[in-house]
Protein backbone atom coordinates (compact mmCIF):
# COMPACT_ATOMS: atom_id res chain seq x y z
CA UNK A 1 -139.38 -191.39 146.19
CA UNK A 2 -135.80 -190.69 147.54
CA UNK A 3 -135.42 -194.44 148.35
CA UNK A 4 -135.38 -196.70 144.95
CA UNK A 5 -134.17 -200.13 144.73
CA UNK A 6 -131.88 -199.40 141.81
CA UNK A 7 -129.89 -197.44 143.54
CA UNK A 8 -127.86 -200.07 145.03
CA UNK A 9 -127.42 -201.52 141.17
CA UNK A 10 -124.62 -200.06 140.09
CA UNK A 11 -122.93 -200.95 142.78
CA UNK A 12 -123.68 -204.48 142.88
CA UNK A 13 -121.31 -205.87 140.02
CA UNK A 14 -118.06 -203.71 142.17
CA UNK A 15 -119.47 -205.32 145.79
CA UNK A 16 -119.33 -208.59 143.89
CA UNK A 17 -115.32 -208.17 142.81
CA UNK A 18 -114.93 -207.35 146.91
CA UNK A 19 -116.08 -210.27 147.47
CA UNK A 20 -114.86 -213.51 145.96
CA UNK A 21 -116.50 -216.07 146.12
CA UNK A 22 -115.37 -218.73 147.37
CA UNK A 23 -114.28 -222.42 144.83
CA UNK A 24 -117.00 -224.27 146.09
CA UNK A 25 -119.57 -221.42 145.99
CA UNK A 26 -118.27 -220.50 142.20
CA UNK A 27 -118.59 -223.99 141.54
CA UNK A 28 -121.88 -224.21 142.33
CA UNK A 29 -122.82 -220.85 141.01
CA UNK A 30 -121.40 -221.84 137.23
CA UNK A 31 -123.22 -225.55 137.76
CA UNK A 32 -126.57 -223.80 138.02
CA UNK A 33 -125.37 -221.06 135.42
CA UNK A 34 -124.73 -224.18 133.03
CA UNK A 35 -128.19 -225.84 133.95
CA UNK A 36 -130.45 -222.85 133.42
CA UNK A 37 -128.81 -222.45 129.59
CA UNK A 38 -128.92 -226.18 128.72
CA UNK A 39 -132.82 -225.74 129.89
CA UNK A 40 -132.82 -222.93 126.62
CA UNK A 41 -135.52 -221.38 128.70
CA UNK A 42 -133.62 -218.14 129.31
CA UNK A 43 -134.46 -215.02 127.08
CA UNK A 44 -131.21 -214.34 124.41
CA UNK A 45 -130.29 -211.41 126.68
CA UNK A 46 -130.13 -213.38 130.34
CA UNK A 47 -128.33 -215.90 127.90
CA UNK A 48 -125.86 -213.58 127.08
CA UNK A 49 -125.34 -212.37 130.70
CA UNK A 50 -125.15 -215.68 132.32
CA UNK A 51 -122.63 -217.41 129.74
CA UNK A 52 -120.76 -214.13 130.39
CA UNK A 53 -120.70 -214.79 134.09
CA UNK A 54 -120.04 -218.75 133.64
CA UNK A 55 -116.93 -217.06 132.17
CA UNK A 56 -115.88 -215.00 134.80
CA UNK A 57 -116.79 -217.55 137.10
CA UNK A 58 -114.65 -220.84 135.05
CA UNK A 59 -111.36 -218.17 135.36
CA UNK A 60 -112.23 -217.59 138.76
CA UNK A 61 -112.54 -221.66 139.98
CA UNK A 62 -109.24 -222.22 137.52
CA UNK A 63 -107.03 -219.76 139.10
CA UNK A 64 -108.04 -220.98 142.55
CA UNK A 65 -107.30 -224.34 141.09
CA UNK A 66 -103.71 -223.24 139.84
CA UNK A 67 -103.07 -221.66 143.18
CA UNK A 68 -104.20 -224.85 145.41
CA UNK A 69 -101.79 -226.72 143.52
CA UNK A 70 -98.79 -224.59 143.35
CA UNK A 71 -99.27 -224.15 147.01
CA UNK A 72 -99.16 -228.08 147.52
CA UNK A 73 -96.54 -228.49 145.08
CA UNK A 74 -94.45 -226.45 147.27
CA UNK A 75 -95.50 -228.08 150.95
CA UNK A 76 -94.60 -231.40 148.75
CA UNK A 77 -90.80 -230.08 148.23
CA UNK A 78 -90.55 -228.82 151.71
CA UNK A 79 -91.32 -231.96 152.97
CA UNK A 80 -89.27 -233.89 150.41
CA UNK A 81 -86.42 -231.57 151.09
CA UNK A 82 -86.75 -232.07 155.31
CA UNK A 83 -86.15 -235.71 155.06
CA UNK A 84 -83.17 -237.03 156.20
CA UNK A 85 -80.68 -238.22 154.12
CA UNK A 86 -79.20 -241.53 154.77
């Protein structure tokens, strides 16, 4: 009875902030998340628990978003600004 499967719970949600996912699997993730709660098949609490992670997972894919374009914003002036002049 040492050996339970809930065990490893409570460290789940902590393993999950190691890892980020990445865009295209939050993406996906939130897609399903949204499916499943348009379905209204999902019990008020799982309801609760999946919009919250739709949350967390919409400021997750915007930040990355932000990021992608700053960074390409910036490659844009360094090119801009390595052009030559005539």
């Amino acid at each position: 009875m040492g050996r339970t499967s809930t065990s490893s719970s409570p460290t789940a949600p902590s393993e999950r902030l190691l890892t980020e996912p990445s865009f295209e699997d939050a993406q996906r993730e939130l897609e399903q998340i949204v499916e499943r709660l348009e379905q209204g098949k999902a019990p008020l609490d799982e309801a609760i628990a999946l919009w919250e992670r739709g949350e967390e997972l919409y400021r997750l894919c915007v930040a990355k978003l932000d990021s992608a374009q700053g960074r390409i914003e910036e490659l844009a002036s360094r090119v801009e600004a390595a052009q030559p002049t005539f």
